[in-house]
N, C-alpha and C. Protein backbone atom coordinates (compact mmCIF):
# COMPACT_ATOMS: atom_id res chain seq x y z
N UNK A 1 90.99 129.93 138.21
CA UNK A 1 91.35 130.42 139.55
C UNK A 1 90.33 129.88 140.55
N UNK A 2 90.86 128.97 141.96
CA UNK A 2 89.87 128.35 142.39
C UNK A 2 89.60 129.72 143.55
N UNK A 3 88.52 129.41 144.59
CA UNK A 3 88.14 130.44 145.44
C UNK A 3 88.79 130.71 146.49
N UNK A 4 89.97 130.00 146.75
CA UNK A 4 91.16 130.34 147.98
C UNK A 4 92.22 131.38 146.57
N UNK A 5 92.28 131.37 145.92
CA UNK A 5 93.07 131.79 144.55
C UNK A 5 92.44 133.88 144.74
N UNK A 6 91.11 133.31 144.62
CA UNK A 6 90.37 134.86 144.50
C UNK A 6 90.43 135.45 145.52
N UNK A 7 90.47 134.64 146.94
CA UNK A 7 90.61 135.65 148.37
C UNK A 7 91.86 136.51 148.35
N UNK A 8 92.56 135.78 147.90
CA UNK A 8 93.93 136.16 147.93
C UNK A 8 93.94 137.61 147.37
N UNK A 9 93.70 137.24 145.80
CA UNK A 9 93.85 138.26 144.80
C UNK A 9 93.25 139.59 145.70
N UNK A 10 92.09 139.22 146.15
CA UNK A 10 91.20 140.08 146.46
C UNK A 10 91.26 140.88 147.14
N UNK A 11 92.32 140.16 148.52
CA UNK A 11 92.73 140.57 150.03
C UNK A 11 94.51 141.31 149.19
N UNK A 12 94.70 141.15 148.16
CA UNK A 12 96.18 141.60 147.50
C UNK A 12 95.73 143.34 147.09
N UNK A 13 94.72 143.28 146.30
CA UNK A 13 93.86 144.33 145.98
C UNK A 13 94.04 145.46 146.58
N UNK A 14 93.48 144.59 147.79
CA UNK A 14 92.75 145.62 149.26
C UNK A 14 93.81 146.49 149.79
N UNK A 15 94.93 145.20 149.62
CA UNK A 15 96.36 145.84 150.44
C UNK A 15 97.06 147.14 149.95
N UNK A 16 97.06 147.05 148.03
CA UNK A 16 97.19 148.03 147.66
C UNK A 16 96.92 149.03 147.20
N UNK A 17 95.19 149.04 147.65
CA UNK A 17 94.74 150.15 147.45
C UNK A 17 94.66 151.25 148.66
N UNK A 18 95.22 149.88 149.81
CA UNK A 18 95.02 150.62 151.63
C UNK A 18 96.61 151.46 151.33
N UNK A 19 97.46 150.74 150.87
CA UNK A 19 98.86 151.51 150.51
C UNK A 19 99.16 152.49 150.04
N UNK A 20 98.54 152.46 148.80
CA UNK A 20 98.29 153.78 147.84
C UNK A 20 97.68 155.02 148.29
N UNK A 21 96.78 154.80 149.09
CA UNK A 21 95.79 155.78 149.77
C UNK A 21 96.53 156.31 151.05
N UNK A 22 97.72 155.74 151.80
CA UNK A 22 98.21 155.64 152.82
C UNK A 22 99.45 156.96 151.90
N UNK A 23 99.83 156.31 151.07
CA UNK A 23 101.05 156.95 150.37
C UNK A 23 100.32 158.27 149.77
N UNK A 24 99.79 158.44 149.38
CA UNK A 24 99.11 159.97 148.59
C UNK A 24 98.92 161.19 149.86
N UNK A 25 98.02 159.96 151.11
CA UNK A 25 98.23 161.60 152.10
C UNK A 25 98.90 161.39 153.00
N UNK A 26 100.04 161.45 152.55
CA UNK A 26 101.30 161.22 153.99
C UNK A 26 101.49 162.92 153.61
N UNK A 27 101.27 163.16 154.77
CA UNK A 27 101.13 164.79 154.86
C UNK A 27 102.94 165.41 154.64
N UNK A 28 103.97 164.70 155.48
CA UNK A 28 105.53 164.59 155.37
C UNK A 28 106.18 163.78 153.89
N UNK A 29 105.44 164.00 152.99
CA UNK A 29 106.18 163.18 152.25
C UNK A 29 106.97 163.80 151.28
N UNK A 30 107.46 165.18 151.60
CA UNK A 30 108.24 165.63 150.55
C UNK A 30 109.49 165.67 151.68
N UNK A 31 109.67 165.75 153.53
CA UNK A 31 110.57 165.27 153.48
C UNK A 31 111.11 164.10 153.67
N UNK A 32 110.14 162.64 153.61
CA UNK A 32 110.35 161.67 153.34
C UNK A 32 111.78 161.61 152.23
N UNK A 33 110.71 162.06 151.20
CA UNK A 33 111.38 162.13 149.84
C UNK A 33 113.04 162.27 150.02
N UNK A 34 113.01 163.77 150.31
CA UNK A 34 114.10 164.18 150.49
C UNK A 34 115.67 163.34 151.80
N UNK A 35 114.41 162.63 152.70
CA UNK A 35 116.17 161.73 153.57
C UNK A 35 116.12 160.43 152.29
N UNK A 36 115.12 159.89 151.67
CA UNK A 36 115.26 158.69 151.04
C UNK A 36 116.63 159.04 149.68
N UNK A 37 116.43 160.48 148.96
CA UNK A 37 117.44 160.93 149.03
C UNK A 37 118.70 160.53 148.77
N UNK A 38 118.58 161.38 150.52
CA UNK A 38 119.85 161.02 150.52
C UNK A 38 120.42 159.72 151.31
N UNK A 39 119.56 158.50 151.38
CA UNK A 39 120.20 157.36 151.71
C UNK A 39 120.60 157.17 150.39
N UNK A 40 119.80 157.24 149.30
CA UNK A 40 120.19 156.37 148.08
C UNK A 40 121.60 156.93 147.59
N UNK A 41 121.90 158.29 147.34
CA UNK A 41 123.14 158.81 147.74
C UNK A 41 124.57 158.36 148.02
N UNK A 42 123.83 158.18 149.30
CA UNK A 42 124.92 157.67 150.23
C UNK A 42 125.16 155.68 149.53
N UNK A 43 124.04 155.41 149.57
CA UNK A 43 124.50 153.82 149.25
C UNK A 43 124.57 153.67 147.67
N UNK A 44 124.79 154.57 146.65
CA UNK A 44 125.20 154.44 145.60
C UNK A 44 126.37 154.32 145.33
N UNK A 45 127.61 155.22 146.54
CA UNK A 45 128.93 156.03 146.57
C UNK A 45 129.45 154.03 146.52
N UNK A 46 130.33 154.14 145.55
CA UNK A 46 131.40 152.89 145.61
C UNK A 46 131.14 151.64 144.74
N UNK A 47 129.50 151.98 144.64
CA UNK A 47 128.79 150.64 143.34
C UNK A 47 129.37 150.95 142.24
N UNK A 48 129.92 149.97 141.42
CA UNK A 48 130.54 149.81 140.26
C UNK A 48 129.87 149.60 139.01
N UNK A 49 128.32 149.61 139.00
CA UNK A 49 127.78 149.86 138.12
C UNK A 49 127.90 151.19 137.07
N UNK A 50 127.54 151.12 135.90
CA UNK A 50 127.59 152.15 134.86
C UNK A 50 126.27 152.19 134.05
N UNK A 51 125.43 151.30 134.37
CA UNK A 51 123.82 151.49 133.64
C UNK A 51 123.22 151.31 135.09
N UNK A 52 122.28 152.15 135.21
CA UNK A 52 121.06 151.72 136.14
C UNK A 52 119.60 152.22 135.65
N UNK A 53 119.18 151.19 135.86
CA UNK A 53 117.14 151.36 135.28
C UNK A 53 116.67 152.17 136.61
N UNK A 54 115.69 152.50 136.03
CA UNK A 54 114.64 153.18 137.29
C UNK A 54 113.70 152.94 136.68
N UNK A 55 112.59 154.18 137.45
CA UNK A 55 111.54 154.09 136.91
C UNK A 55 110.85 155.61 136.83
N UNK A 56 109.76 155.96 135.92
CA UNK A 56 109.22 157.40 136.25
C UNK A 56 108.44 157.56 137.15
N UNK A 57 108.49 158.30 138.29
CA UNK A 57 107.46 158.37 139.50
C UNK A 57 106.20 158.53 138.92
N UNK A 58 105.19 157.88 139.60
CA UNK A 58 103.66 158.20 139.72
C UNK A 58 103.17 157.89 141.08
N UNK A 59 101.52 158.45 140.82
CA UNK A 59 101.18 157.80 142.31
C UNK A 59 101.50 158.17 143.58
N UNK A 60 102.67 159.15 143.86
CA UNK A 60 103.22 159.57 145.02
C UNK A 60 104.43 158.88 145.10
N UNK A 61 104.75 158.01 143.83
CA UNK A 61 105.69 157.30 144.78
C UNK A 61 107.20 158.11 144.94
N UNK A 62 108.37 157.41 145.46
CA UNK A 62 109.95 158.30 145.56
C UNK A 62 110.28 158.41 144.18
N UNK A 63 110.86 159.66 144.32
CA UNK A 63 111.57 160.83 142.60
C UNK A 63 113.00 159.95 142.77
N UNK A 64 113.39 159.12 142.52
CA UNK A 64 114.79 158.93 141.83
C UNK A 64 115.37 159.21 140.83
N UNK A 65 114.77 159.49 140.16
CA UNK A 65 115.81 160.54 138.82
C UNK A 65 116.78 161.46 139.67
N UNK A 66 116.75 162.30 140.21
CA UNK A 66 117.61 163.41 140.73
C UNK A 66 119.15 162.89 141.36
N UNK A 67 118.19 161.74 142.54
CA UNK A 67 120.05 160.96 142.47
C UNK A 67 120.51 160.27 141.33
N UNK A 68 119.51 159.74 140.75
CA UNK A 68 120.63 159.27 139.43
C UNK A 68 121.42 160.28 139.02
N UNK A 69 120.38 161.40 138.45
CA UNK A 69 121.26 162.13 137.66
C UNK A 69 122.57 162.89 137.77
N UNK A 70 122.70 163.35 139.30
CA UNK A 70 123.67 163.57 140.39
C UNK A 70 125.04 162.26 140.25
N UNK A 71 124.63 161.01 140.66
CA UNK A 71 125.50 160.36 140.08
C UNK A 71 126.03 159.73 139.06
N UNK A 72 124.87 160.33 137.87
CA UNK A 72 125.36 160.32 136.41
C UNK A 72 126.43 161.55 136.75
N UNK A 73 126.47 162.63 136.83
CA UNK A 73 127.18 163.80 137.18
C UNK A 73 128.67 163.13 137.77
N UNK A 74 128.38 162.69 138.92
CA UNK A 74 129.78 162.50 139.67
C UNK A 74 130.74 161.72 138.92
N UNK A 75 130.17 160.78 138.03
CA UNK A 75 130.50 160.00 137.12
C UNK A 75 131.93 161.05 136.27
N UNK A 76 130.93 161.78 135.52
CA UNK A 76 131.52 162.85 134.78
C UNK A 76 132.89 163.24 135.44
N UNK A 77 132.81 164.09 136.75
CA UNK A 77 133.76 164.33 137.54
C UNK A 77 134.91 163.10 137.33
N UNK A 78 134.27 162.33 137.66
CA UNK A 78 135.70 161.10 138.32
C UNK A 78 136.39 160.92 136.89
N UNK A 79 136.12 161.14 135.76
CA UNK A 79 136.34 161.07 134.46
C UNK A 79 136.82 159.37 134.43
N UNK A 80 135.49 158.52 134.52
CA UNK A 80 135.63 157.14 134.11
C UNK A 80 135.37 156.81 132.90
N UNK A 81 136.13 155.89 132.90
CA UNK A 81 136.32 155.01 130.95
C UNK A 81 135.27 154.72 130.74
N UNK A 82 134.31 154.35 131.22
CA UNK A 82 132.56 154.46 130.40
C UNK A 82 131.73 155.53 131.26
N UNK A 83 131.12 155.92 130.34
CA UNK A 83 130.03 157.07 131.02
C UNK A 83 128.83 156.57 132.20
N UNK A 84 128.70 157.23 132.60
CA UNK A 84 126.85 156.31 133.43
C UNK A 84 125.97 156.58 132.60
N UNK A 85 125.36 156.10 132.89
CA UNK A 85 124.22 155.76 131.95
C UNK A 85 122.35 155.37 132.85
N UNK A 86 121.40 156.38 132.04
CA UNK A 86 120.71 155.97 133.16
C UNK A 86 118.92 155.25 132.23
N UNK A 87 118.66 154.23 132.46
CA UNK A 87 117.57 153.84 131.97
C UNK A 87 116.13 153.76 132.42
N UNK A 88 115.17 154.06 132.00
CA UNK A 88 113.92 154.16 132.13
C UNK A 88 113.04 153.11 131.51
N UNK A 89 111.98 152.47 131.97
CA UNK A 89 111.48 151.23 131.39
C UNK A 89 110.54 151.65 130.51
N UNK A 90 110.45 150.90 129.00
CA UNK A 90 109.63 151.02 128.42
C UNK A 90 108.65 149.77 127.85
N UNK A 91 107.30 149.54 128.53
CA UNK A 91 106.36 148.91 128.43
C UNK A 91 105.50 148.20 127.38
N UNK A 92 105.90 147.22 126.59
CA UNK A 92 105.17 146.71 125.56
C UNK A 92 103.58 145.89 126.29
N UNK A 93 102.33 146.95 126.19
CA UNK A 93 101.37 146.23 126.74
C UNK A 93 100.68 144.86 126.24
N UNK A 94 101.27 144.95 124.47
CA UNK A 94 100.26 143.46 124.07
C UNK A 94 101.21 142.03 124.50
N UNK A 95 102.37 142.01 124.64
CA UNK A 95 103.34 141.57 124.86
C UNK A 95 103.59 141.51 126.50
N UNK A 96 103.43 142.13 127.06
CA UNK A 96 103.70 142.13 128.56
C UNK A 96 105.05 142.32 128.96
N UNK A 97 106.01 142.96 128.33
CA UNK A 97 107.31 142.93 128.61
C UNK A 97 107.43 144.26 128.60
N UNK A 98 108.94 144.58 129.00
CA UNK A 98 109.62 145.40 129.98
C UNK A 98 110.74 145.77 129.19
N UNK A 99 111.50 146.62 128.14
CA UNK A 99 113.16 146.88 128.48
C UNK A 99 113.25 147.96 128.82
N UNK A 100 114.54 148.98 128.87
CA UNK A 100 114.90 149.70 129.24
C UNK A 100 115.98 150.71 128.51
N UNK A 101 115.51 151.62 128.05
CA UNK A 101 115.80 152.87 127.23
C UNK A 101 116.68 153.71 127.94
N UNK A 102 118.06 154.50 127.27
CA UNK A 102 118.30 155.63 128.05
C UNK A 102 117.65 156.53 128.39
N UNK A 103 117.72 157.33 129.22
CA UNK A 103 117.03 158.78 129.84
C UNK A 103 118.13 159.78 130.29
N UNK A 104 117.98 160.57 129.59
CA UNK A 104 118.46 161.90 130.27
C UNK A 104 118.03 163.18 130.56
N UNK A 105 117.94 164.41 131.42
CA UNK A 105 116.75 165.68 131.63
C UNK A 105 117.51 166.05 130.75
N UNK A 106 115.98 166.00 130.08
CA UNK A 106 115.82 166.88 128.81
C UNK A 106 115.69 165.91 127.54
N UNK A 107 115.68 164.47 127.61
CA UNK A 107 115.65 164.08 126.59
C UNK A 107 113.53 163.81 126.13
N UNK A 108 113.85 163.57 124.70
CA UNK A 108 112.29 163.38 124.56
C UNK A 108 111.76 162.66 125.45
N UNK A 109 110.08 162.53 125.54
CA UNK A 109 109.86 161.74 126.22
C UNK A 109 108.14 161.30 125.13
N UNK A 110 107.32 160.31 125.49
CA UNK A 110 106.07 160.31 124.81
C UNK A 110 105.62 159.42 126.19
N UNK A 111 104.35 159.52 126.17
CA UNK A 111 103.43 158.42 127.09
C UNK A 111 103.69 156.91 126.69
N UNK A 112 103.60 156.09 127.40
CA UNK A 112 103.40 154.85 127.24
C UNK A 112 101.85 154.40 127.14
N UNK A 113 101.49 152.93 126.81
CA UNK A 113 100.08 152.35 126.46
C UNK A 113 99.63 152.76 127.91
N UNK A 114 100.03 153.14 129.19
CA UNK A 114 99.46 153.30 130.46
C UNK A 114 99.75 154.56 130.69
N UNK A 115 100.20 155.79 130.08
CA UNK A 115 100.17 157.07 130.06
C UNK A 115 101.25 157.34 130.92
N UNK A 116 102.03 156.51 131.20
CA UNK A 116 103.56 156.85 131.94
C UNK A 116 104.17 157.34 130.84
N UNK A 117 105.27 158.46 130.92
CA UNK A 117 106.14 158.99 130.28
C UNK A 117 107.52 157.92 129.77
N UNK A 118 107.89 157.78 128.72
CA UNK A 118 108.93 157.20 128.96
C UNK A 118 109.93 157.48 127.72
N UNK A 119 111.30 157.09 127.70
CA UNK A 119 112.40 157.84 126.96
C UNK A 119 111.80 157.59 125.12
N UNK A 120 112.19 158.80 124.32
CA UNK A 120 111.55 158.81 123.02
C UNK A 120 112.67 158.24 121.74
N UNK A 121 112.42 157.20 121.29
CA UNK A 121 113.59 157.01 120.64
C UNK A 121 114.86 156.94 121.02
N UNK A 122 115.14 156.58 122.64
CA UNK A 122 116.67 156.69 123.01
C UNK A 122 117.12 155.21 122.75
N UNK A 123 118.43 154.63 123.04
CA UNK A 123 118.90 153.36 122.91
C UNK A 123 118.73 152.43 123.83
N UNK A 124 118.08 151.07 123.23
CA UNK A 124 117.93 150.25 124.02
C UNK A 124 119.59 150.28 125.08
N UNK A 125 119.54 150.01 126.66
CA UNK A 125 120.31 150.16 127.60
C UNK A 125 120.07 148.38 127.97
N UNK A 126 120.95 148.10 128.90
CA UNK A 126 120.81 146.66 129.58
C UNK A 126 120.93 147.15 131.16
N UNK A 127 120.42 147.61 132.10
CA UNK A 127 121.50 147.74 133.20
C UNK A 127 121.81 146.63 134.17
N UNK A 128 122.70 147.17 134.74
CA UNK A 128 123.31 145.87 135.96
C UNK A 128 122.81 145.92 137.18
N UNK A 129 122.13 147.59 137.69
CA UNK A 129 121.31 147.51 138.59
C UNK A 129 120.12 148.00 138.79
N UNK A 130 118.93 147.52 138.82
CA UNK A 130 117.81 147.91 138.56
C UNK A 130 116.98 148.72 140.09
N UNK A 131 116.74 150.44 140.53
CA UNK A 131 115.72 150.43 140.99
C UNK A 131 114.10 150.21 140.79
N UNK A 132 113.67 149.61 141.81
CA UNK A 132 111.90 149.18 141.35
C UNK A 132 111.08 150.38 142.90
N UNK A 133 110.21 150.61 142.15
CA UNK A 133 109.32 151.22 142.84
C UNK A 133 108.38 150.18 144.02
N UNK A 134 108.60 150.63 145.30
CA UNK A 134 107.22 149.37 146.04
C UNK A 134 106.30 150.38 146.88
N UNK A 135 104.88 149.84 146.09
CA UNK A 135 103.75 149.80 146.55
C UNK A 135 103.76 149.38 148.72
N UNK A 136 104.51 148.38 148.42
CA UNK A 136 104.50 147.96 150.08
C UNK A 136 105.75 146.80 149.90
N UNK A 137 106.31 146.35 151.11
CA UNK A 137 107.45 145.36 150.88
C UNK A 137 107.49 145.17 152.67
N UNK A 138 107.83 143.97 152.32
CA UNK A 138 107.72 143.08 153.57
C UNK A 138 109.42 142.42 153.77
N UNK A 139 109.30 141.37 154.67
CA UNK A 139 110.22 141.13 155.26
C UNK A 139 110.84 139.81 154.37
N UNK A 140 112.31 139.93 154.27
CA UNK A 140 112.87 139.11 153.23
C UNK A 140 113.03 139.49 151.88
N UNK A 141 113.07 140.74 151.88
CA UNK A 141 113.09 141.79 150.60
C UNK A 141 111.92 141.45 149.81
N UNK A 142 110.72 141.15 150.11
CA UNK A 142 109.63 140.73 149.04
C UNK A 142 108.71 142.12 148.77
N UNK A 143 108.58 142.61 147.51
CA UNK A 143 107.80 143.53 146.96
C UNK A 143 106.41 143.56 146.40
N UNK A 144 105.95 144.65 146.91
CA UNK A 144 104.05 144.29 146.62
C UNK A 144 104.21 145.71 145.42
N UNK A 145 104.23 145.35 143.97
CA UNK A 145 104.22 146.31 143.01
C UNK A 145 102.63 146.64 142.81
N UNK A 146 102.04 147.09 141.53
CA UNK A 146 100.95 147.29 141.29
C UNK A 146 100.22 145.84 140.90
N UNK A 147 101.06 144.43 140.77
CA UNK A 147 100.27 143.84 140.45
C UNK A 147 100.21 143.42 138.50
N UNK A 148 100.96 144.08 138.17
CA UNK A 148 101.33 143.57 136.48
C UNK A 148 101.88 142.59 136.26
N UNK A 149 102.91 142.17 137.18
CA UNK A 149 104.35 141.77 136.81
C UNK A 149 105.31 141.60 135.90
N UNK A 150 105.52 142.94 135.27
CA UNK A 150 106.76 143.39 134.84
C UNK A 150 107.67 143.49 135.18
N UNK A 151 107.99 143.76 136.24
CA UNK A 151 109.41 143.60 137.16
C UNK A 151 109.72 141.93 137.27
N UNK A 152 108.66 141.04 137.72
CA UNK A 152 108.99 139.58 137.84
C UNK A 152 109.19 139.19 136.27
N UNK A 153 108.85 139.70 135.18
CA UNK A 153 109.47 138.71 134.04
C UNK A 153 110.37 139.52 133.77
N UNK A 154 110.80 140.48 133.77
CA UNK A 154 111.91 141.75 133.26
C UNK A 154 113.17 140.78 133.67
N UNK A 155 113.34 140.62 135.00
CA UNK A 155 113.99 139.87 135.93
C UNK A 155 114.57 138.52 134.91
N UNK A 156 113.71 137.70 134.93
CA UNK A 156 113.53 136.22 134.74
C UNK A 156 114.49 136.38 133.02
N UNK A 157 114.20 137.44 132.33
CA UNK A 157 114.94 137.13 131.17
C UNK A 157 116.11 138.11 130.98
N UNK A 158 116.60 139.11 131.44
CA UNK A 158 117.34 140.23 131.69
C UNK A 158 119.07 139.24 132.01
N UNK A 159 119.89 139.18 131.62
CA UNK A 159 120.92 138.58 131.27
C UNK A 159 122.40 139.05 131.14
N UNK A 160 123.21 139.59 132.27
CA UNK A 160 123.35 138.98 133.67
C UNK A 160 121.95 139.55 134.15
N UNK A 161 121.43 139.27 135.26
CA UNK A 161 120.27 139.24 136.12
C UNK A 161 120.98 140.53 136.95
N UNK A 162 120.02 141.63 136.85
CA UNK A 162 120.73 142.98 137.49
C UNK A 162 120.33 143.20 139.07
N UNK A 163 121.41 143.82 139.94
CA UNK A 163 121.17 143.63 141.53
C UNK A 163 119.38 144.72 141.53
N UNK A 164 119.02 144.27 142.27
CA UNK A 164 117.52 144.89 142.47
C UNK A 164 116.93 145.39 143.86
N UNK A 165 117.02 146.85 143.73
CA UNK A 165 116.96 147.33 144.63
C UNK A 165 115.46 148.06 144.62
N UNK A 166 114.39 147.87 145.76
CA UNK A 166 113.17 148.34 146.42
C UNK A 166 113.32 149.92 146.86
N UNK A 167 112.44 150.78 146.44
CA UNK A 167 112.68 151.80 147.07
C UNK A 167 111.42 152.59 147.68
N UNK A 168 111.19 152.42 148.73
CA UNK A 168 109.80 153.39 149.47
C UNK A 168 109.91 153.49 150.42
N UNK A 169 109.12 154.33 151.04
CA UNK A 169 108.55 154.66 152.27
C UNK A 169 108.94 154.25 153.46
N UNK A 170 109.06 154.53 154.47
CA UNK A 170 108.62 153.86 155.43
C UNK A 170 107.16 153.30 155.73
N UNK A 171 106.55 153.66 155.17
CA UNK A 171 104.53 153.78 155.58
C UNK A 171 104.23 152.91 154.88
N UNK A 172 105.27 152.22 153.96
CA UNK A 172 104.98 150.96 152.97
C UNK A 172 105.24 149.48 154.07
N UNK A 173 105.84 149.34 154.60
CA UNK A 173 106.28 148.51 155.26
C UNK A 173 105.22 147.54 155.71
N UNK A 174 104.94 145.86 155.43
CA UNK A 174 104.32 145.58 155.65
C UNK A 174 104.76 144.19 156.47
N UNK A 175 104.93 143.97 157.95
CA UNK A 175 105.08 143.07 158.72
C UNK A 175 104.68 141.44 158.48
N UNK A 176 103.48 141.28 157.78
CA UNK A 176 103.22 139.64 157.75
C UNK A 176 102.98 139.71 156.53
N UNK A 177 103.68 140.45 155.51
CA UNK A 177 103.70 139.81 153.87
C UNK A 177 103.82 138.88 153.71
N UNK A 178 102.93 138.42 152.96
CA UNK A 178 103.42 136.51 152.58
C UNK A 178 103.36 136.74 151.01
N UNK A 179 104.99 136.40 150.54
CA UNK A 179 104.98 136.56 149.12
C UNK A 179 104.34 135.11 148.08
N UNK A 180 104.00 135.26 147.06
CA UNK A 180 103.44 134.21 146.21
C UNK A 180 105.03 133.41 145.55
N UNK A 181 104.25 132.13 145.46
CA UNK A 181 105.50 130.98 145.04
C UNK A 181 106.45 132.08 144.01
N UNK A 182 105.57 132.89 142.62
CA UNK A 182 106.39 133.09 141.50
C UNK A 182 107.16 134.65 142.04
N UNK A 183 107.27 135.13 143.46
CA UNK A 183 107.49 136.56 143.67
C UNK A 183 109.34 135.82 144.27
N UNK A 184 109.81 137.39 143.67
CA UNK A 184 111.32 137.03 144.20
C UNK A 184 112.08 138.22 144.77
N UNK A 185 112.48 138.01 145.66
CA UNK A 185 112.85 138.78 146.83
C UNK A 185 114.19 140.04 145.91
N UNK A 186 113.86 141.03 146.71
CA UNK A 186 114.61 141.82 145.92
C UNK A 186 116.30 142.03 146.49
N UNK A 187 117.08 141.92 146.22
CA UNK A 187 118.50 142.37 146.52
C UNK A 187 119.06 143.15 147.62
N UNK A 188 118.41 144.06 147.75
CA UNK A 188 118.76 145.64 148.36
C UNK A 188 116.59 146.45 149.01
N UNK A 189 116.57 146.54 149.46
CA UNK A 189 115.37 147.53 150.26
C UNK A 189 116.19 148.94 150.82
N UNK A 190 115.39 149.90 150.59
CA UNK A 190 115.69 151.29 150.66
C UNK A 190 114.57 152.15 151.14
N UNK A 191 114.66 152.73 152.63
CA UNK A 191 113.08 153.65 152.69
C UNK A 191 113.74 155.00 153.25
N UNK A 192 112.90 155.78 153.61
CA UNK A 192 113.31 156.72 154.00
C UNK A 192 114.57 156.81 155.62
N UNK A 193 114.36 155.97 155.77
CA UNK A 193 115.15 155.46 157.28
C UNK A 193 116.61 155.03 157.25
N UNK A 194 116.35 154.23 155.81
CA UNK A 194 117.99 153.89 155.71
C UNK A 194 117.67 152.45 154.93
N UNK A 195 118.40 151.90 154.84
CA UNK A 195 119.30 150.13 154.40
C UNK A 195 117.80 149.54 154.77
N UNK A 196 116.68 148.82 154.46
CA UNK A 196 115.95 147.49 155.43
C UNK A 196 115.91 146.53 155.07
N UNK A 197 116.85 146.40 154.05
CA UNK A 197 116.88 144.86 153.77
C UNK A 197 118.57 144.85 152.64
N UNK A 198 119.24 143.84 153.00
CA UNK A 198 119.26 143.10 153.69
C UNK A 198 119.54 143.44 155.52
N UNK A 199 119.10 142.83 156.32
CA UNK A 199 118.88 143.62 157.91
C UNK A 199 120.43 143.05 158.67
């Protein structure tokens, strides 16, 4: 890594630790929570998907389980020929990879190698649309995660390639993001405000 390589990293760091710290004392953030909600809600109604990944909140970030599970529910109602189905990522740390397990409240759960919770023995899932958690996200749907990149190889081998939708804050929002050559713009952006990408 040459020394324009390390500013970067360094000044990447900074960004998300200024984010993180920004996101923990947002004094409104349970009703953040609650309109983000119900945008996701609202822009779920009519998607034709039947698997969707998420992720388990940490960190402060948005609870999406609840609308899933709601439109795992509605699912039920409409009595469609496949069930919904809802997946949670499970983390191979020596490996660096990503799939995605069913989840349902109430099913087991155990820690992962990073002490995230994640589904216990459920069935490997594939989904077609993936929510991702953002740290911060900028303009052109580009996402500032923690910095692992699990989401960028999850992506790259995941087969069809599932629509990918950003979900945070408004207070995440970051105006002169400049994403890196290997970062790829996400599908769909979602904050508490509504739709921000595509604009």
């Amino acid at each position: 890594m040459d020394n324009l390589d390390q500013q970067k990293s360094a000044a990447k760091k900074a960004l998300r630790k200024e984010l993180l710290d920004k996101r923990l004392s947002l004094t409104d953030r349970l009703q953040r929570a609650d309109s983000l909600l119900q945008v996701m809600r609202i822009w779920l109604v009519g998607r034709p998907d039947v698997v969707i990944g998420a992720y388990w909140p940490i960190k402060g970030e948005f609870d999406p389980l609840p609308a899933l599970h709601r439109w795992k529910e509605d699912g039920e109602l409409l009595d469609q020929p496949q069930p919904r189905r809802i997946g949670l990522p499970v983390v191979n740390k020596q490996h660096k990879t990503m799939s995605f397990h069913a989840w349902y409240p109430g099913c087991p759960m155990e820690e992962d190698a990073y002490g995230i919770p994640k589904p216990k023995d459920t069935e490997l899932i594939v989904p077609t649309l993936l929510f991702a958690p953002c740290v911060g996200y900028g303009p052109g749907g580009y996402r500032l995660g923690y910095g692992g990149g699990f989401y960028d190889r999850v992506l790259s081998t995941l087969q069809p390639k599932p629509f990918t939708v950003g979900l945070g804050f408004g207070a995440g929002f970051i105006p002169d993001f400049e994403p890196e050559a290997h970062d790829l713009p996400l599908d769909a952006i979602l904050n508490d405000h509504g739709v921000v990408w595509p604009v």
